[in-house]
C-alpha atoms as a PDB file:
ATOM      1  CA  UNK A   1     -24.665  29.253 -18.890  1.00  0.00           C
ATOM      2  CA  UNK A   2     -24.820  25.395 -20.248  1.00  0.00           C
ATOM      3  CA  UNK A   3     -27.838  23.875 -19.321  1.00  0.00           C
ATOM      4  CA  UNK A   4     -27.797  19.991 -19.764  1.00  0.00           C
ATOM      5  CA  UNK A   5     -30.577  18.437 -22.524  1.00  0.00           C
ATOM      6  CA  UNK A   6     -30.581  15.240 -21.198  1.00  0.00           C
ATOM      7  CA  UNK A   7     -28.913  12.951 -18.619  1.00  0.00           C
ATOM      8  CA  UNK A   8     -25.707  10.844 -19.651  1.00  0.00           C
ATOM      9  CA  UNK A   9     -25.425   7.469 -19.333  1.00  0.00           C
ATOM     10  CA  UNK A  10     -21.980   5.412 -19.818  1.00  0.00           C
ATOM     11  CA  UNK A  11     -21.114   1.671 -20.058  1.00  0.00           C
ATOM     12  CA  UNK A  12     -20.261  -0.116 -16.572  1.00  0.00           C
ATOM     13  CA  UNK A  13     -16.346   0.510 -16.212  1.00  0.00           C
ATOM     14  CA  UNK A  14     -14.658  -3.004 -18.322  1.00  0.00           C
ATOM     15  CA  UNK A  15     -17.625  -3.476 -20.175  1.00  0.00           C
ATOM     16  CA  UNK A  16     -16.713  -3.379 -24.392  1.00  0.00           C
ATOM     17  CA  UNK A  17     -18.726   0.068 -25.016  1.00  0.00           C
ATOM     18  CA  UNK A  18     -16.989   1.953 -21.505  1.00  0.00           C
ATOM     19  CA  UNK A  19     -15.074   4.868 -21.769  1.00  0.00           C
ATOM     20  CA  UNK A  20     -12.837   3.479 -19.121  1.00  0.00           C
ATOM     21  CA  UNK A  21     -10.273   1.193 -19.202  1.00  0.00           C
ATOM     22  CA  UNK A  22     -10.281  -1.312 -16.664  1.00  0.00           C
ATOM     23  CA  UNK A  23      -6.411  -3.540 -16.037  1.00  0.00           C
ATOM     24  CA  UNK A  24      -6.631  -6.652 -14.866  1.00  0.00           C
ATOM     25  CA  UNK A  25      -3.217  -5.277 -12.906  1.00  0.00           C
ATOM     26  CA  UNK A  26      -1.896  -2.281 -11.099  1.00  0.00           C
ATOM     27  CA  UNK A  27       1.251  -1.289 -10.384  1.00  0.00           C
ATOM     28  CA  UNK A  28       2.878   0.976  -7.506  1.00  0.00           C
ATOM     29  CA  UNK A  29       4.215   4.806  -8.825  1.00  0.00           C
ATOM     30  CA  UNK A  30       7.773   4.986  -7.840  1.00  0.00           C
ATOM     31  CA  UNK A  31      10.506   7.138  -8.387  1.00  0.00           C
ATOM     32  CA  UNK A  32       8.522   8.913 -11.554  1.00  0.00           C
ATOM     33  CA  UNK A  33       7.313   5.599 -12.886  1.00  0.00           C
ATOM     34  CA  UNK A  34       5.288   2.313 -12.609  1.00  0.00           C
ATOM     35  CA  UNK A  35       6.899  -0.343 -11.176  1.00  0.00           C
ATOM     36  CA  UNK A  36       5.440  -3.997 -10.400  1.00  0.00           C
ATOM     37  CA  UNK A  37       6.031  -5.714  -6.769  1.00  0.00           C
ATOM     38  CA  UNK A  38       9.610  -6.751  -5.622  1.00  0.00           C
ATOM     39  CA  UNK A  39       8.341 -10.288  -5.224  1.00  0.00           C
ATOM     40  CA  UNK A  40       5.651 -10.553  -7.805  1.00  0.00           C
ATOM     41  CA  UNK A  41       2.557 -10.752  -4.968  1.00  0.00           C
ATOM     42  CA  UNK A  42      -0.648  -9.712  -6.540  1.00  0.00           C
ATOM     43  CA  UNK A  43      -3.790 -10.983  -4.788  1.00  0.00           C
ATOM     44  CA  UNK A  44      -7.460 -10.360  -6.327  1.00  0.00           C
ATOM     45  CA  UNK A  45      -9.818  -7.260  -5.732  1.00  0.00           C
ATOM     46  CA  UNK A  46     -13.051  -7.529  -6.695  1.00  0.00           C
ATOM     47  CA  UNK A  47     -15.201  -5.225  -8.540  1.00  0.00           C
ATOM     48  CA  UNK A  48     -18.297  -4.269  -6.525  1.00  0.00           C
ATOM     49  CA  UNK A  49     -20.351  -3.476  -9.858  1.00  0.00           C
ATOM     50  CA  UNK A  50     -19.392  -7.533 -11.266  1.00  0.00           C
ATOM     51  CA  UNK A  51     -17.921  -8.912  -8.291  1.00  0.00           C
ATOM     52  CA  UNK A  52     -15.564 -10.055 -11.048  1.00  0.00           C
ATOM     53  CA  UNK A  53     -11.756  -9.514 -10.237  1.00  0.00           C
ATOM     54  CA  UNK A  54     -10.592  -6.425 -10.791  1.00  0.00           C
ATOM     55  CA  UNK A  55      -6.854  -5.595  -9.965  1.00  0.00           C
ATOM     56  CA  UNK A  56      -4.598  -7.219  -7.509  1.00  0.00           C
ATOM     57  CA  UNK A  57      -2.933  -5.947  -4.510  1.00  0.00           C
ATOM     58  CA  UNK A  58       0.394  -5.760  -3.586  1.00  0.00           C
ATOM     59  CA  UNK A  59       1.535  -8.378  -1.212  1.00  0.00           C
ATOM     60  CA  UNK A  60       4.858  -7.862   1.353  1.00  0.00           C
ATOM     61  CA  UNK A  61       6.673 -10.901   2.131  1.00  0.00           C
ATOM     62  CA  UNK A  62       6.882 -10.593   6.255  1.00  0.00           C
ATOM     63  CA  UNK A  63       3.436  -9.830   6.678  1.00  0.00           C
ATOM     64  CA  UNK A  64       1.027 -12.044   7.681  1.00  0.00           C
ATOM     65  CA  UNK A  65      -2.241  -9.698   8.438  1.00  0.00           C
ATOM     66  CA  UNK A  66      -2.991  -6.680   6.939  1.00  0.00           C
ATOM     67  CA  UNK A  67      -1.389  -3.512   6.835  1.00  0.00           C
ATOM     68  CA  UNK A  68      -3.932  -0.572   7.705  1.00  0.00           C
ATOM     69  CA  UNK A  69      -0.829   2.115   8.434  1.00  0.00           C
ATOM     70  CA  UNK A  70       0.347   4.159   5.625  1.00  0.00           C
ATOM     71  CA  UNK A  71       3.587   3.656   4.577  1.00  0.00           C
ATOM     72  CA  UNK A  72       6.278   6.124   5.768  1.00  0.00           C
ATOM     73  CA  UNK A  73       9.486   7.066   4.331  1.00  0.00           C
ATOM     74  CA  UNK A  74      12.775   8.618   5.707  1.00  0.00           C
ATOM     75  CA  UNK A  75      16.819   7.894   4.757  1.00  0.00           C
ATOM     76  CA  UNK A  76      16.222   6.076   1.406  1.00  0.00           C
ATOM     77  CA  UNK A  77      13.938   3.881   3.115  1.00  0.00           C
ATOM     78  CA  UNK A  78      10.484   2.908   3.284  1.00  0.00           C
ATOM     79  CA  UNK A  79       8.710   1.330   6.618  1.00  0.00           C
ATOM     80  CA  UNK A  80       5.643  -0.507   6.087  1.00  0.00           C
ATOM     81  CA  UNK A  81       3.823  -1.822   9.374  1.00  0.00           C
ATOM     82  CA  UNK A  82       0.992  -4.416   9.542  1.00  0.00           C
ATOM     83  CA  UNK A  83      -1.401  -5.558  11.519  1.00  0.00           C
ATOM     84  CA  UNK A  84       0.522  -8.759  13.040  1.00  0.00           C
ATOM     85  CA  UNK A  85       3.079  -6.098  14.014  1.00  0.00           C
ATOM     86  CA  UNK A  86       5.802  -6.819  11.727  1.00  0.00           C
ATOM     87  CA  UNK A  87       7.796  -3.694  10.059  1.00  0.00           C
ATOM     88  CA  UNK A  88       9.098  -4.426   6.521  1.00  0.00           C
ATOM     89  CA  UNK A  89      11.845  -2.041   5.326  1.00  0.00           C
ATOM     90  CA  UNK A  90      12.197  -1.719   1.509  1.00  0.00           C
ATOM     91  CA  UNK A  91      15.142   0.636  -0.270  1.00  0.00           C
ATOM     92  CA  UNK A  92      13.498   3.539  -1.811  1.00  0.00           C
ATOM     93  CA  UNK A  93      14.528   2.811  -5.515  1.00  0.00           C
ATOM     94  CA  UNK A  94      13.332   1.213  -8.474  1.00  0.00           C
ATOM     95  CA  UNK A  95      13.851  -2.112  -7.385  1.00  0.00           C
ATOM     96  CA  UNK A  96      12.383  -1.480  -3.247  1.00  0.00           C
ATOM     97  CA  UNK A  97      14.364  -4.656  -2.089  1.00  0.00           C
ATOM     98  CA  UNK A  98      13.439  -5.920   1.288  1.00  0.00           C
ATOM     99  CA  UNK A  99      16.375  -4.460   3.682  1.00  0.00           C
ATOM    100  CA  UNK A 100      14.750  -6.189   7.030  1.00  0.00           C
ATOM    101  CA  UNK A 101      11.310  -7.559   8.436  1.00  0.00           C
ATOM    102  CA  UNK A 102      11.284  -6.687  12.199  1.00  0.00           C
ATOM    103  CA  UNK A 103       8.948  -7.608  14.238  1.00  0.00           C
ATOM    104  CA  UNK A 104       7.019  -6.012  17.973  1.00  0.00           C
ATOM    105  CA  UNK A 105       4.636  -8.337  19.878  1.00  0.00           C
ATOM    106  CA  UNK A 106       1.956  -6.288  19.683  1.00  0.00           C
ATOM    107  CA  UNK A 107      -0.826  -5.130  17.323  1.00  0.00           C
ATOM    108  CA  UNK A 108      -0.872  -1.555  14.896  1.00  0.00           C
ATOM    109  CA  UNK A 109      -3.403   0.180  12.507  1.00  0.00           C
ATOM    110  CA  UNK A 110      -1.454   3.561  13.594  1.00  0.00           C
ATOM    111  CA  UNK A 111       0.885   4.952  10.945  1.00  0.00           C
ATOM    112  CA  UNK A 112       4.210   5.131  12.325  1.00  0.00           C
ATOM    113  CA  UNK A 113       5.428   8.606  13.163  1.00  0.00           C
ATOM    114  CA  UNK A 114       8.840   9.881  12.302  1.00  0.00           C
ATOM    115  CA  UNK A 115      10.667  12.625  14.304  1.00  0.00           C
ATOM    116  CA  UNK A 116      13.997  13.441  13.934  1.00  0.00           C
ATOM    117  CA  UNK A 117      16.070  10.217  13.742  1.00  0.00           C
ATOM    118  CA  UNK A 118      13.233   8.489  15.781  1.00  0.00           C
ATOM    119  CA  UNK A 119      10.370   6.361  14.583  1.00  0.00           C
ATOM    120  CA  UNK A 120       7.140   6.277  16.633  1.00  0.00           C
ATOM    121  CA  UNK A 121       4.836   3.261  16.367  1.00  0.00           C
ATOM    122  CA  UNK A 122       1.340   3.233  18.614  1.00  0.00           C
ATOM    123  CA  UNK A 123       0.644  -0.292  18.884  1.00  0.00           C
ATOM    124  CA  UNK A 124      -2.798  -1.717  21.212  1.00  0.00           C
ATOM    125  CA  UNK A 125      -0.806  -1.828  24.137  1.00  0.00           C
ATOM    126  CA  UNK A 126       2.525   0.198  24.116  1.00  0.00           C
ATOM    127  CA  UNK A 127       3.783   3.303  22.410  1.00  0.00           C
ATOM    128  CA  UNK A 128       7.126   2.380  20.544  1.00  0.00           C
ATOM    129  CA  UNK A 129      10.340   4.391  20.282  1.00  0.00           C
ATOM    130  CA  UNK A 130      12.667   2.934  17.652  1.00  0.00           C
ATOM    131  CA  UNK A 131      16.146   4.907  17.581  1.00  0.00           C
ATOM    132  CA  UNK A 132      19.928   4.128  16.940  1.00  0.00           C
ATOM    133  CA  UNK A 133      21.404   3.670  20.459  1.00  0.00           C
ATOM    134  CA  UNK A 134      23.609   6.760  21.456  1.00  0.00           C
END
């Protein structure tokens, strides 16, 4: 059994001497690769060590608040719901174009819920069933 000497120090993450590489930028893994935003929306995230910039976060045109769901995906498609209660829909490809922004009077921090060919969204006031009319 290893016993350790000493403790190990490193270099604060972005700093010349750190083992870690630090982008200004991230991008979003999709489909097996990176892939920048649709509509080039990065917005600044600071580093709690610096409280220098760090990376910057993808930004959905159609939402005005923020988006505490996580996203969900069914039929090629991928439903992102934020705060202000507006649902964008992006194609799941390389290129995630915006297919619609829909929008519910109401409030959500729920992840929507997919069953079957329904979608489930718990807003502050109502539950939501969103389905093709039969």
């Amino acid at each position: 059994m290893a016993t350790i000497e000493r403790p190990v120090t490193y270099a604060a993450p972005g700093s010349p001497d750190s083992p870690v590489e630090v982008k200004s930028r991230y991008e979003n893994f999709i489909g097996g690769g990176w892939r920048a935003p649709v509509m080039g929306g990065y917005k600044a995230n600071l580093s709690p060590v610096t409280g220098k910039p760090l990376a910057e976060p993808l930004r959905l045109e159609g939402i005005n608040d923020f988006i505490f769901s996580s996203p969900v995906g069914a039929a090629g498609r991928i439903y992102v719901t934020g705060r202000d209660g507006s649902t964008v829909v992006l194609r799941h490809d390389r290129e995630n174009a915006t297919l619609a922004v829909n929008h519910l009077d109401d409030s959500f921090t729920a992840s929507a819920a997919l069953v079957g060919k329904e979608m489930y969204l718990r807003g502050e006031r109502f539950l939501y069933c969103i389905a093709e009319k039969q």
